[in-house]
C-alpha atoms as a PDB file:
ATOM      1  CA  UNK A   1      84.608 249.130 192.249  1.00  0.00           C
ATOM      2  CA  UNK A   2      83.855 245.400 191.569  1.00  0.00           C
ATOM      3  CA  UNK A   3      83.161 246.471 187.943  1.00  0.00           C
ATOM      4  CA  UNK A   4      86.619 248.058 187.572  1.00  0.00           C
ATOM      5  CA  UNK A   5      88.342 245.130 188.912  1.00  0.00           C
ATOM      6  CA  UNK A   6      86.722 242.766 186.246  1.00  0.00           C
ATOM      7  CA  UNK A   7      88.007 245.269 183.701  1.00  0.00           C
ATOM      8  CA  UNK A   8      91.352 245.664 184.626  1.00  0.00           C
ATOM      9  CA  UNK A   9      91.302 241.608 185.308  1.00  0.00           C
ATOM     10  CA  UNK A  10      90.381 241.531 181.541  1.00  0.00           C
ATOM     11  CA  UNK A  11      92.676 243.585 180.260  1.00  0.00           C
ATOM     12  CA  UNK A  12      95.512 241.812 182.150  1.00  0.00           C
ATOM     13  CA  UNK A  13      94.527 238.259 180.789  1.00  0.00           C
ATOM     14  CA  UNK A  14      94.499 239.763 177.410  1.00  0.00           C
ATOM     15  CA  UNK A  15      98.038 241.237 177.511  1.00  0.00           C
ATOM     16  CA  UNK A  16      99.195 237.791 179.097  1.00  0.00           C
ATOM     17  CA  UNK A  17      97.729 235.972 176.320  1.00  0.00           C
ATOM     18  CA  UNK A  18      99.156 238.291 173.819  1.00  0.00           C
ATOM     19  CA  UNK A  19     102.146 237.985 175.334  1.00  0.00           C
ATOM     20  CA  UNK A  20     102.054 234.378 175.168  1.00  0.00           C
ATOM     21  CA  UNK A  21     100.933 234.290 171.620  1.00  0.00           C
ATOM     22  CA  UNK A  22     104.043 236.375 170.615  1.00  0.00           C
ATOM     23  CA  UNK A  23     106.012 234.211 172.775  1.00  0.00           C
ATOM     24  CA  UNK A  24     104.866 230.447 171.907  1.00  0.00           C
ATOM     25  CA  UNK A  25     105.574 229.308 167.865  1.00  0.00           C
ATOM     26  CA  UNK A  26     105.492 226.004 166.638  1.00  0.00           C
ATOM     27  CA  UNK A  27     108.100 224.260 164.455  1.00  0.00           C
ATOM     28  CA  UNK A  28     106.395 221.018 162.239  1.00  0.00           C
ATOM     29  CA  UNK A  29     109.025 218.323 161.106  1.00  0.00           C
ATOM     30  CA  UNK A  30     109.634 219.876 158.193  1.00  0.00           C
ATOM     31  CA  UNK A  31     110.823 223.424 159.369  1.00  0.00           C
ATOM     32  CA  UNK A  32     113.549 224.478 161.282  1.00  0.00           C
ATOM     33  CA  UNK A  33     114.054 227.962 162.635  1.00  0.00           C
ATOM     34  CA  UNK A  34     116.168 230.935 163.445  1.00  0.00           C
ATOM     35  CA  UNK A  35     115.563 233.741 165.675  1.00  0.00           C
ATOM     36  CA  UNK A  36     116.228 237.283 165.393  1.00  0.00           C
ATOM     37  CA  UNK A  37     116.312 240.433 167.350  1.00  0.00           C
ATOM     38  CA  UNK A  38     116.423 243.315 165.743  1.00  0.00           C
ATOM     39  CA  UNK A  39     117.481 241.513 162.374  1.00  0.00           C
ATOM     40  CA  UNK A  40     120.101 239.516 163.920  1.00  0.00           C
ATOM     41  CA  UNK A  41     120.494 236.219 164.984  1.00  0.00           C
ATOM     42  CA  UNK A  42     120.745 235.115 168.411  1.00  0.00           C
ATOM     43  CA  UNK A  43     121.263 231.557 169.744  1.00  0.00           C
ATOM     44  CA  UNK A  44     121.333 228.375 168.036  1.00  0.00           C
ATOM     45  CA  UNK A  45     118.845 227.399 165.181  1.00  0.00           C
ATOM     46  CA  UNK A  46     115.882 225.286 166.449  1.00  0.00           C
ATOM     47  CA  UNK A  47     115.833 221.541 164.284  1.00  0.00           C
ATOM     48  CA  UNK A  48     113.422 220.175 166.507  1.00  0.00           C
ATOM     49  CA  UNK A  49     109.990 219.988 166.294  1.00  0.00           C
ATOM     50  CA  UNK A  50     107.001 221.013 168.909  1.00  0.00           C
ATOM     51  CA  UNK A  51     106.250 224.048 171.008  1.00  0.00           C
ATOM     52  CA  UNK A  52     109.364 227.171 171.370  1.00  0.00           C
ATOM     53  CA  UNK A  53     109.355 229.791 173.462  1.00  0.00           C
ATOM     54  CA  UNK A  54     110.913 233.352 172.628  1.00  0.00           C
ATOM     55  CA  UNK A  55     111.284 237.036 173.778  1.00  0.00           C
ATOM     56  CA  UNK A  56     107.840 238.514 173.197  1.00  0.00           C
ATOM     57  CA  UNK A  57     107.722 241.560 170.619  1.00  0.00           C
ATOM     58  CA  UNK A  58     111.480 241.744 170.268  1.00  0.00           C
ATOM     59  CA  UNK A  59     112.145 238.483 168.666  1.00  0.00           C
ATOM     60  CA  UNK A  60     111.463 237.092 165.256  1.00  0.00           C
ATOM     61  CA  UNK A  61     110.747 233.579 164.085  1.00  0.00           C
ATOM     62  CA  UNK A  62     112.407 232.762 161.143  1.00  0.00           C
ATOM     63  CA  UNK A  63     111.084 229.663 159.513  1.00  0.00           C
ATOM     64  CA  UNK A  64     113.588 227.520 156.843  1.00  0.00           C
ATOM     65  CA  UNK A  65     112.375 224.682 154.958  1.00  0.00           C
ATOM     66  CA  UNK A  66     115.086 221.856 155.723  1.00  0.00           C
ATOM     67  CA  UNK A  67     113.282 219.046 152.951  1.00  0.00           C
ATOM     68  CA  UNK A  68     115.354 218.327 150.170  1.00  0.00           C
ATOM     69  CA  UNK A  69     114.059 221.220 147.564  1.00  0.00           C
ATOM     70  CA  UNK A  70     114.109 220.967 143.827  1.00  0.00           C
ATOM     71  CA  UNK A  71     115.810 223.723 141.486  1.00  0.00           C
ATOM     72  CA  UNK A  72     114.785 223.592 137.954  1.00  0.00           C
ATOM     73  CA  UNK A  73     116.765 225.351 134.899  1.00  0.00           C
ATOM     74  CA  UNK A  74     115.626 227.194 132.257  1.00  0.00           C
ATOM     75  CA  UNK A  75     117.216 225.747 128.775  1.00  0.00           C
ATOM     76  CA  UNK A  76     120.405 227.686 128.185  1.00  0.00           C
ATOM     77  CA  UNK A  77     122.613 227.891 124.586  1.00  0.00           C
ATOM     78  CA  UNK A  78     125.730 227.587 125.395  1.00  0.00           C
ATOM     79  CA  UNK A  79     128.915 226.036 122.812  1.00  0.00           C
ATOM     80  CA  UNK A  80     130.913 222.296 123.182  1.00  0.00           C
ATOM     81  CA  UNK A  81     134.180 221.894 122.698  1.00  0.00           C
ATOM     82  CA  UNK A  82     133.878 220.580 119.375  1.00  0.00           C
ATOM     83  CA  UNK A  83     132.102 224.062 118.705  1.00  0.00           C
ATOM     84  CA  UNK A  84     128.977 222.770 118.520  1.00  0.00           C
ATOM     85  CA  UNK A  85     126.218 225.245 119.727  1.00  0.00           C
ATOM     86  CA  UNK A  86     123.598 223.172 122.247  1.00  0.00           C
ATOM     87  CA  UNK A  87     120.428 223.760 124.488  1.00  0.00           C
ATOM     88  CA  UNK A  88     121.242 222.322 127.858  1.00  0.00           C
ATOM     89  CA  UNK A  89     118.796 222.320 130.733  1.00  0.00           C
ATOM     90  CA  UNK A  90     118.923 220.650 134.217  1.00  0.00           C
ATOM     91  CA  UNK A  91     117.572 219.566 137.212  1.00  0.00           C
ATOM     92  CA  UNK A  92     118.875 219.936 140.849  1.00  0.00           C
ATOM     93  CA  UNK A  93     117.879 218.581 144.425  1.00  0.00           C
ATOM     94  CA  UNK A  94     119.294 220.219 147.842  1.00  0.00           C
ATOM     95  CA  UNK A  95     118.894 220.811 151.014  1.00  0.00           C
ATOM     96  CA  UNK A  96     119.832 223.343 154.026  1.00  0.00           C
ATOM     97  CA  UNK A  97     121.740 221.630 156.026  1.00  0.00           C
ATOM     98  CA  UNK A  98     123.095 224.983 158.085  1.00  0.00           C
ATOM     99  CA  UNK A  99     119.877 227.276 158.284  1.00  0.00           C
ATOM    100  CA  UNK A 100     122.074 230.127 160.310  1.00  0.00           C
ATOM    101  CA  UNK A 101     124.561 230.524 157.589  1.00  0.00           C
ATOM    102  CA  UNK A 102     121.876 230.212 155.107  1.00  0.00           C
ATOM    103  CA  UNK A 103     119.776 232.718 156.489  1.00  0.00           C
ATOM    104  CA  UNK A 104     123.012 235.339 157.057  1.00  0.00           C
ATOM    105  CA  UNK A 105     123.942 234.685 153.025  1.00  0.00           C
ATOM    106  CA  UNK A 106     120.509 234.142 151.098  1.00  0.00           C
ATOM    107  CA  UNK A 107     117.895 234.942 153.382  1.00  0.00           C
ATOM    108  CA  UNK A 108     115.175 232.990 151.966  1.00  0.00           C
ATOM    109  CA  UNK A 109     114.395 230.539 149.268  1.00  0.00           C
ATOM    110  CA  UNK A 110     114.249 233.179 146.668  1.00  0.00           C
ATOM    111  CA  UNK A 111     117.628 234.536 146.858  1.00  0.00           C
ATOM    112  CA  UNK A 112     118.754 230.477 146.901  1.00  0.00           C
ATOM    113  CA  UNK A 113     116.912 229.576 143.841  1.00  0.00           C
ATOM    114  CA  UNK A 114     118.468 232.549 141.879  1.00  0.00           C
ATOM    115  CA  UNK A 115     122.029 232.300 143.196  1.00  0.00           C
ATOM    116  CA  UNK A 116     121.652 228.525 142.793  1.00  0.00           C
ATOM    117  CA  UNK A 117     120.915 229.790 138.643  1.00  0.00           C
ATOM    118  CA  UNK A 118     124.234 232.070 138.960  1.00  0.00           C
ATOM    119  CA  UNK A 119     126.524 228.709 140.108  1.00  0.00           C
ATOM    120  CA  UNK A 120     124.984 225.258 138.543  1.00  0.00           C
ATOM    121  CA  UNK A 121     124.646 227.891 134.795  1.00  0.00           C
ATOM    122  CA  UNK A 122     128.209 229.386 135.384  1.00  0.00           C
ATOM    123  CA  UNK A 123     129.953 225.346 135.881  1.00  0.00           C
ATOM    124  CA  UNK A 124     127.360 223.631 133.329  1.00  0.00           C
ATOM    125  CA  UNK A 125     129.020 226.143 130.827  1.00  0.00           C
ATOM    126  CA  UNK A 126     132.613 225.335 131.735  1.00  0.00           C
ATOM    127  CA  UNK A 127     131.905 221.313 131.700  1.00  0.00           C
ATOM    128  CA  UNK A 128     130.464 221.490 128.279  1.00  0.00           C
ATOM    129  CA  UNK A 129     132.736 223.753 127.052  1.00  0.00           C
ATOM    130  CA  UNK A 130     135.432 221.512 127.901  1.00  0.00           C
ATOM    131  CA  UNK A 131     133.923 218.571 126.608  1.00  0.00           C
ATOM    132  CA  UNK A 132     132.534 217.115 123.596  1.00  0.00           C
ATOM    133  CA  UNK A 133     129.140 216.805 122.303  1.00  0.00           C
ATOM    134  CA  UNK A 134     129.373 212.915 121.871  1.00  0.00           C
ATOM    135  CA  UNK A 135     130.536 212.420 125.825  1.00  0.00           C
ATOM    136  CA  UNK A 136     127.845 214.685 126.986  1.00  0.00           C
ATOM    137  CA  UNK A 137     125.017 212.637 125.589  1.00  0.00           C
ATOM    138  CA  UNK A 138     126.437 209.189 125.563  1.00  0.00           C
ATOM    139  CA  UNK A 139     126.704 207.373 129.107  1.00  0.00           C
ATOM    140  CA  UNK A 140     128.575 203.666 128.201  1.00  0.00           C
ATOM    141  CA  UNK A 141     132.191 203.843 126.945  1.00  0.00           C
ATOM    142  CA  UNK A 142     131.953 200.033 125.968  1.00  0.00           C
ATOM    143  CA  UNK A 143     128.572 199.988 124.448  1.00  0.00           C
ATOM    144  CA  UNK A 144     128.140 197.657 121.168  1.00  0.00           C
ATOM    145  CA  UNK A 145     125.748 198.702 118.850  1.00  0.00           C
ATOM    146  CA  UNK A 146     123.186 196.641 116.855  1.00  0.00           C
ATOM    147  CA  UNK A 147     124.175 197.156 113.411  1.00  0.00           C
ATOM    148  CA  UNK A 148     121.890 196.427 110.408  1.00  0.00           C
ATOM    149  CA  UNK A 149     122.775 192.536 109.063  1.00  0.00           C
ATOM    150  CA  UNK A 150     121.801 193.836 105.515  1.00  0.00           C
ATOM    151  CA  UNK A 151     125.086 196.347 105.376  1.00  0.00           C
ATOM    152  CA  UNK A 152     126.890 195.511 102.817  1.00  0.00           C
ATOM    153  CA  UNK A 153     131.456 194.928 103.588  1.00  0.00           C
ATOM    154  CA  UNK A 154     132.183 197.852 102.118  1.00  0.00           C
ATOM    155  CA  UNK A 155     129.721 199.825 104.282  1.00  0.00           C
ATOM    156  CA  UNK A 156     130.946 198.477 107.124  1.00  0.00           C
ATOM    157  CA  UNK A 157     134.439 199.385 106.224  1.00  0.00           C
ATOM    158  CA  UNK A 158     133.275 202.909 106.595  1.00  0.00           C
ATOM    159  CA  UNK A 159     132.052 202.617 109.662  1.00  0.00           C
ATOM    160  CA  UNK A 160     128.009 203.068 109.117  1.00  0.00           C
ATOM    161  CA  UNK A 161     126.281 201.878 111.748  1.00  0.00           C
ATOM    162  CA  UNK A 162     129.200 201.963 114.448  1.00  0.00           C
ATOM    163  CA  UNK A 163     129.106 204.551 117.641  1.00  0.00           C
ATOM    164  CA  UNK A 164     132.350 207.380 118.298  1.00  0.00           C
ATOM    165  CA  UNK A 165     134.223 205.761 121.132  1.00  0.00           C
ATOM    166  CA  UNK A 166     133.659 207.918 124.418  1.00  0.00           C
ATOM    167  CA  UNK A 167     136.535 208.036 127.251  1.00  0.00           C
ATOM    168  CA  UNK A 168     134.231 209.299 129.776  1.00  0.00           C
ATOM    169  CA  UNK A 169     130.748 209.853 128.793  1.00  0.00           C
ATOM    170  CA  UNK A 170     127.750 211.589 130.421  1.00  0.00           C
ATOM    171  CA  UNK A 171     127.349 210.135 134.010  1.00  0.00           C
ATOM    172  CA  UNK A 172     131.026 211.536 134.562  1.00  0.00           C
ATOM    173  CA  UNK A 173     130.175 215.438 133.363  1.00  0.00           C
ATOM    174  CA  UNK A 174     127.570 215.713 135.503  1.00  0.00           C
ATOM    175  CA  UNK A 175     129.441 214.734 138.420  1.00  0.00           C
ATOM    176  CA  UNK A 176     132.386 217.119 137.804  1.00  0.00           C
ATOM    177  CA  UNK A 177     129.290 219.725 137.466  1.00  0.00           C
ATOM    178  CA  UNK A 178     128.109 218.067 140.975  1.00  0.00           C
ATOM    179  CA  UNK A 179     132.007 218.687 142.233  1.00  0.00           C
ATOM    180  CA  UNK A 180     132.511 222.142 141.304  1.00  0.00           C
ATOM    181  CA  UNK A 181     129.022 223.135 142.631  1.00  0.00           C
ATOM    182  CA  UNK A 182     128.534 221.605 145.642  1.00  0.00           C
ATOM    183  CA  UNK A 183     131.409 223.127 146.861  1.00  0.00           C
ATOM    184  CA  UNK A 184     130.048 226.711 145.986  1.00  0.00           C
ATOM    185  CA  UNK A 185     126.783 226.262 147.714  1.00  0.00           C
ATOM    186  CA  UNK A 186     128.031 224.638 150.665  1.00  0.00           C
ATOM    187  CA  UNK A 187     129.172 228.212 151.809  1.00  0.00           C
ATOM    188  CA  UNK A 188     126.050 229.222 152.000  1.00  0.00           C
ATOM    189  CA  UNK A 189     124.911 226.156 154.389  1.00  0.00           C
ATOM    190  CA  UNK A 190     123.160 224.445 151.583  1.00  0.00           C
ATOM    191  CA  UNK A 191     124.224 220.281 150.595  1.00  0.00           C
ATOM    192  CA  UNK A 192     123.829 219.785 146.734  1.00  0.00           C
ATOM    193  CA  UNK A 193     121.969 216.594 147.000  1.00  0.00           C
ATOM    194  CA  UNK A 194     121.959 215.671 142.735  1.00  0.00           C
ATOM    195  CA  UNK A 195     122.093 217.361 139.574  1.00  0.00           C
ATOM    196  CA  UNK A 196     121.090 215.930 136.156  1.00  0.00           C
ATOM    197  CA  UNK A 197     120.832 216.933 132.623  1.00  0.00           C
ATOM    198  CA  UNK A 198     117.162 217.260 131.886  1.00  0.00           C
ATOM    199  CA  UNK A 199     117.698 217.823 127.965  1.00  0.00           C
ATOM    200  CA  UNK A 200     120.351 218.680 125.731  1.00  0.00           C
ATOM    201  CA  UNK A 201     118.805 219.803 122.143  1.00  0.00           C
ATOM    202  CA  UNK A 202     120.756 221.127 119.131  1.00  0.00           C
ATOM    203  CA  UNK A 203     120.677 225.116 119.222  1.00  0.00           C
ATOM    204  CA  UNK A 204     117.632 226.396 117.056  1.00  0.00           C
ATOM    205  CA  UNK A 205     120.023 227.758 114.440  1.00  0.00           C
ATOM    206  CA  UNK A 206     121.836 224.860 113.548  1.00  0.00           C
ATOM    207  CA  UNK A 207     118.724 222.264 114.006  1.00  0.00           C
ATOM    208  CA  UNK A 208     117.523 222.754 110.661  1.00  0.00           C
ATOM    209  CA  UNK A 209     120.997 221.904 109.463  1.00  0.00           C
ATOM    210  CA  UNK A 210     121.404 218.993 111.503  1.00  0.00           C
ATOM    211  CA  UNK A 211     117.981 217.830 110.590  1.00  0.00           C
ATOM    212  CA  UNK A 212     119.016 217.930 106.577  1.00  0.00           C
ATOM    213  CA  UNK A 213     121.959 216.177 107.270  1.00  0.00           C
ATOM    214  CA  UNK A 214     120.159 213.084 108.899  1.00  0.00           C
ATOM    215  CA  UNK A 215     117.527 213.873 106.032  1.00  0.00           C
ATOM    216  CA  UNK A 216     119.952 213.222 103.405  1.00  0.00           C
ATOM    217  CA  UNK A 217     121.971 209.976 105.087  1.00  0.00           C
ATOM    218  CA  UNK A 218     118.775 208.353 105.564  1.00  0.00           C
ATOM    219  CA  UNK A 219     117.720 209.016 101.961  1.00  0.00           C
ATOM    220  CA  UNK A 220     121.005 207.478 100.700  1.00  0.00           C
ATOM    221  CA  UNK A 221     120.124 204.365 102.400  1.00  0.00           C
ATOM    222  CA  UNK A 222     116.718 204.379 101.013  1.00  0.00           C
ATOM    223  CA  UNK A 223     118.706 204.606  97.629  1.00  0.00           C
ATOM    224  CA  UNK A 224     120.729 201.933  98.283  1.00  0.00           C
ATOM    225  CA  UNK A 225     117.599 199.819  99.348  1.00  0.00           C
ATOM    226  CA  UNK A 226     115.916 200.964  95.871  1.00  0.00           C
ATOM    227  CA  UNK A 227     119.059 200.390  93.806  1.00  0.00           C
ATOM    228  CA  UNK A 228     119.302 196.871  95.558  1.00  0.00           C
ATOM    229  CA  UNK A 229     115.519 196.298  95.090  1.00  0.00           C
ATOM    230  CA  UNK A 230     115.717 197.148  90.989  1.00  0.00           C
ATOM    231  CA  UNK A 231     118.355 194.702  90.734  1.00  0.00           C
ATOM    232  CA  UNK A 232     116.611 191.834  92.349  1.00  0.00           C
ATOM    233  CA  UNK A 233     113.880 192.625  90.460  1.00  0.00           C
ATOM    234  CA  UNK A 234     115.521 192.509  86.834  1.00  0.00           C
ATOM    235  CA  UNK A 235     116.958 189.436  88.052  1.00  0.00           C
ATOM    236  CA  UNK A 236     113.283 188.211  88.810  1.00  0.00           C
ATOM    237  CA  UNK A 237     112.196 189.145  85.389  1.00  0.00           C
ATOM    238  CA  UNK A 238     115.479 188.114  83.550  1.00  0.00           C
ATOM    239  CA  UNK A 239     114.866 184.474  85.031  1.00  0.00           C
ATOM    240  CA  UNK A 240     110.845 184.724  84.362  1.00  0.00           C
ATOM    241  CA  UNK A 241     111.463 185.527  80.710  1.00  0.00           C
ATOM    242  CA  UNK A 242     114.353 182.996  80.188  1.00  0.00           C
ATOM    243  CA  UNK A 243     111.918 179.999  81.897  1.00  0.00           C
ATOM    244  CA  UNK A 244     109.104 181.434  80.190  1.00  0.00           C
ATOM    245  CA  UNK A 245     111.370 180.938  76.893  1.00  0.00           C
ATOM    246  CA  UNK A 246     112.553 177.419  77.829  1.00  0.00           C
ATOM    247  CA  UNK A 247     108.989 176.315  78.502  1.00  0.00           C
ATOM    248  CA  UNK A 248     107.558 177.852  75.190  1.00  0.00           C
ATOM    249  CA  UNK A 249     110.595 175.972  73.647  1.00  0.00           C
ATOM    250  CA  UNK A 250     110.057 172.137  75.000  1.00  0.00           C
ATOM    251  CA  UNK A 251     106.372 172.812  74.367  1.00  0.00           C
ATOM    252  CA  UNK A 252     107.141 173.657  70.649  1.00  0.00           C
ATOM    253  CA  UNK A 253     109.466 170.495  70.570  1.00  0.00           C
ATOM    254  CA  UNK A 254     106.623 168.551  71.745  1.00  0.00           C
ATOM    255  CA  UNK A 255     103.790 169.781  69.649  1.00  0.00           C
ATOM    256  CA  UNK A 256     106.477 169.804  66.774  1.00  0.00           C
ATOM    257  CA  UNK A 257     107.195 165.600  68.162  1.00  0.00           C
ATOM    258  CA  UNK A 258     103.326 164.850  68.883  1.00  0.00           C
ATOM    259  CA  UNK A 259     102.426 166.306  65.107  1.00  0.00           C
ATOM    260  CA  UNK A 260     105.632 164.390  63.460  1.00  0.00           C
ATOM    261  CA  UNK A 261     104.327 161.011  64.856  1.00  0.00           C
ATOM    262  CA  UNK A 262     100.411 162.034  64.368  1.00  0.00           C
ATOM    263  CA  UNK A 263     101.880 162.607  60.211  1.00  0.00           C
ATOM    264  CA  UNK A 264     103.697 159.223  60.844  1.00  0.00           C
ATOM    265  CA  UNK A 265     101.054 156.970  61.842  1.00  0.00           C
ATOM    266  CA  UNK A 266      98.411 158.924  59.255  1.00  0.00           C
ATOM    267  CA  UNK A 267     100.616 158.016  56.443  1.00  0.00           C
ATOM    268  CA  UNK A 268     101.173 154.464  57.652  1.00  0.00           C
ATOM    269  CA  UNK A 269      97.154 153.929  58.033  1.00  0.00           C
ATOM    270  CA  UNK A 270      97.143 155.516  54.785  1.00  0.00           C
ATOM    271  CA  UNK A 271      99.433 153.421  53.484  1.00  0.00           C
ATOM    272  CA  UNK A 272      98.149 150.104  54.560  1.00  0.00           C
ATOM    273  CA  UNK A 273      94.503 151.253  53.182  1.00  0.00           C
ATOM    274  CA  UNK A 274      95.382 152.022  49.552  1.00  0.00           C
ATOM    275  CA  UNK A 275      98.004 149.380  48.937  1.00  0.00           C
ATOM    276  CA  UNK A 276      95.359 146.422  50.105  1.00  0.00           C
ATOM    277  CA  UNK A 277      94.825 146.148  45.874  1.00  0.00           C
ATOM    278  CA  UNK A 278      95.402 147.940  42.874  1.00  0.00           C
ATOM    279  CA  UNK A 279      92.029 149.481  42.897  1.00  0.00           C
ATOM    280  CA  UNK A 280      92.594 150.996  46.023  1.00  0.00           C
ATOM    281  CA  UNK A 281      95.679 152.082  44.425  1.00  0.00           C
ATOM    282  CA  UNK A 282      94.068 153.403  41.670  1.00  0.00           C
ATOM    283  CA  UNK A 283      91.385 155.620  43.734  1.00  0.00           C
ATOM    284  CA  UNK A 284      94.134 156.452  45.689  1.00  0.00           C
ATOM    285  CA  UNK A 285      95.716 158.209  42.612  1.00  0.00           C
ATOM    286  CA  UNK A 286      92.407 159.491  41.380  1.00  0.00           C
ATOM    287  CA  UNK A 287      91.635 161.326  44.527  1.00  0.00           C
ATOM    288  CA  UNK A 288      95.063 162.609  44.928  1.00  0.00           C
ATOM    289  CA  UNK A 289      94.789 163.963  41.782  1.00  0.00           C
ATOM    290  CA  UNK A 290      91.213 165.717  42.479  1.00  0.00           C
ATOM    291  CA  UNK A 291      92.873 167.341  45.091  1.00  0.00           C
ATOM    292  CA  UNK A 292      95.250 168.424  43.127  1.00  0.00           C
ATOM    293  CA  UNK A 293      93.329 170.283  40.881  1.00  0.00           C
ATOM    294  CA  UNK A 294      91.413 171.607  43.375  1.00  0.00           C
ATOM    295  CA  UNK A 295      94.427 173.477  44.691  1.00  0.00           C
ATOM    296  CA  UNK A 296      95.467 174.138  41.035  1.00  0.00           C
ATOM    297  CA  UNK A 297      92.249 175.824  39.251  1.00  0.00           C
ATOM    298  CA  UNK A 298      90.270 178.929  40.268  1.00  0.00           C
ATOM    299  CA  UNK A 299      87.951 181.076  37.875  1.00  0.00           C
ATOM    300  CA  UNK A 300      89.518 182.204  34.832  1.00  0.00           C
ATOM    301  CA  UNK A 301      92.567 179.436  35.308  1.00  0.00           C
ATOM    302  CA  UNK A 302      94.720 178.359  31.840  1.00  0.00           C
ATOM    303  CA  UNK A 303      96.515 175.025  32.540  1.00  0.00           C
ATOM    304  CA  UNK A 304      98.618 173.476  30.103  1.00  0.00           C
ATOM    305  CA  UNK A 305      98.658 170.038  30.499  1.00  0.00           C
ATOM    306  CA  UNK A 306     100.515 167.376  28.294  1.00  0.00           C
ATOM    307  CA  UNK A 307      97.674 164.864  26.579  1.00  0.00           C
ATOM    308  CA  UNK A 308      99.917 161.654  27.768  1.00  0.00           C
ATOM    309  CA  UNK A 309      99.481 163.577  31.600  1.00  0.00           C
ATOM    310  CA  UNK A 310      96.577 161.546  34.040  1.00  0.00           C
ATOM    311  CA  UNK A 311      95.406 165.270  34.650  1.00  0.00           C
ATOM    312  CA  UNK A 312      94.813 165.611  30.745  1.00  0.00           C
ATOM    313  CA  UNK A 313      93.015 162.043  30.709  1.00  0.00           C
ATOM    314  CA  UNK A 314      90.578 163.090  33.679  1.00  0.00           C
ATOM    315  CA  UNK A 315      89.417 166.575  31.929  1.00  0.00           C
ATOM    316  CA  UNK A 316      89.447 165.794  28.463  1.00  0.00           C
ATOM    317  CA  UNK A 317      85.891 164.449  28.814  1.00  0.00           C
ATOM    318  CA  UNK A 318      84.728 166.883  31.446  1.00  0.00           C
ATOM    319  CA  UNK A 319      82.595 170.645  30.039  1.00  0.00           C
ATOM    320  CA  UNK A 320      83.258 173.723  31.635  1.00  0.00           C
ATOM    321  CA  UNK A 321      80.788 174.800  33.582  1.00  0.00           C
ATOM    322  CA  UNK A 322      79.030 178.483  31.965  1.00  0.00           C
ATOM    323  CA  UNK A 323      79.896 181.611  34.607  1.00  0.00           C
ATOM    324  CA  UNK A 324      76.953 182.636  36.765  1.00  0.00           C
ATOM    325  CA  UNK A 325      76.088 186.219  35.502  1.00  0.00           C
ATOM    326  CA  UNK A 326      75.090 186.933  38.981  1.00  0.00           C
ATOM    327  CA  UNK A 327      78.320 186.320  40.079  1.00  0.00           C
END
């Protein structure tokens, strides 16, 4: 009998502490819950944290996340008013900040993530449809940029180097994306916290095109850095050349003035030797006139000389010398 009532003790302890298994939870500070019976709610959702109490077997803990979640886009094509075909992704943060209606509507985080694809895609297109490329990706309307100091006036006539004036800019699309959606998902007991472009990229169809087109404006600069370059550089050479030609000249005028008054002072020295006395004079004319005939006669020479010429006097007495047959 004793044996029995220890078994039937045991079995009663164990359906009290199932029954208070299935009828304590817990709820951590970063959950908040809804209960349902029978797949529909009943009472308030529980915010706070600690140890609940419910009806055993009949009800159902529902546990929503209430920290500020992240959504993350996939890159999506989609045209800008100026017909310009872009990749746009983005970045989201919210929150549930009603976890009844949320749980009615969505149900879980899964069916929020992909309806919050449906609404932040469906007004990201509209926004960038309706504006430009140039105030999607620019954020200051009274930026200044730093233009090159080597552009030339005519280049900055045409405007190189300057930015397309912007009347609202980036900061202000995304917040008209943040307007239109927040208002959407707030139906569903969910506060849009922030959303952001992550990237905006040129479509893969016209990047190649885009790329050629920087390709070729940055090549004409190179050419106009080249072009620039070969004309300082003739003028380098056309100024080497015309000092090389004015130092080659006053160096020529100065051998040409050195030489003149090296002649000048030989023939003075000359001078004063030969006319100290007539025989001075008189070798003076003798040797002169050796040289003379030195430059004159060669092998097989005829000279015709006058017999009252000096020449005449100096080789009447002389013999030719007889050929070398060796020679």
């Amino acid at each position: 009998m004793k044996s029995y009532l220890i078994f039937g003790s045991s079995i009663l302890a164990a359906l009290v502490g199932v029954t208070l298994y299935s009828a304590l939870y817990t709820v951590n500070e970063v959950e908040q819950v809804v209960i349902t019976q029978f797949g529909k709610p009943v009472g308030e959702p529980i915010r706070e944290a600690g140890i609940q109490l419910k009806m055993p077997f009949v009800q159902q803990v529902n546990f929503i996340d209430k920290r500020v979640l992240e959504w993350e886009g996939t890159p999506s094509d989609m045209p800008t008013k100026d017909k310009l075909y872009i990749s746009v992704s983005l970045y989201a943060r919210w929150q549930v900040t009603d976890p009844l209606q949320y749980f009615l509507r969505l149900g879980d985080e899964r069916s929020a993530q992909s309806r919050l694809d449906d609404i932040f895609g469906s007004e990201t297109r509209n926004a960038v449809a309706t504006h430009e490329l140039i105030e999607i990706i620019r954020t200051t309307k009274d930026r200044q940029p730093l233009r090159d100091s080597s552009l030339t006036e005519a280049e900055k006539e045409q405007n190189i180097g300057s930015l397309v004036p912007i009347s609202m800019g980036r900061l202000v699309v995304e917040q008209d994306i943040f307007n239109a959606a927040a208002k959407k998902v707030k139906v569903f007991g969910i506060e849009l916290m922030d959303i952001r472009f992550k990237r905006i990229n040129y479509n893969e169809s016209v990047r190649p095109k885009i790329y050629e087109r920087m390709i070729s404006e940055r090549r004409q600069i190179a050419e106009r850095f080249l072009s620039e370059g070969k004309g300082e550089a003739a003028r380098i050479q056309g100024n080497r050349e015309r000092d090389l030609d004015k130092i080659q000249s006053e160096a020529y005028r100065a051998v040409t003035e050195i030489r003149g008054k090296a002649d000048a002072k030989a023939a003075a020295i000359y001078a004063s030797a030969y006319n100290k006395n007539d025989q001075a004079v008189a070798f003076y004319a003798f040797t002169r006139s050796l040289q003379a005939l030195e430059l004159a006669l060669s092998q097989n020479t005829t000279l015709v000389l006058s017999t009252d010429s000096e020449l005449f006097q100096y080789l009447q007495h002389t013999q030719a010398s007889e050929p070398n047959p060796k020679n």
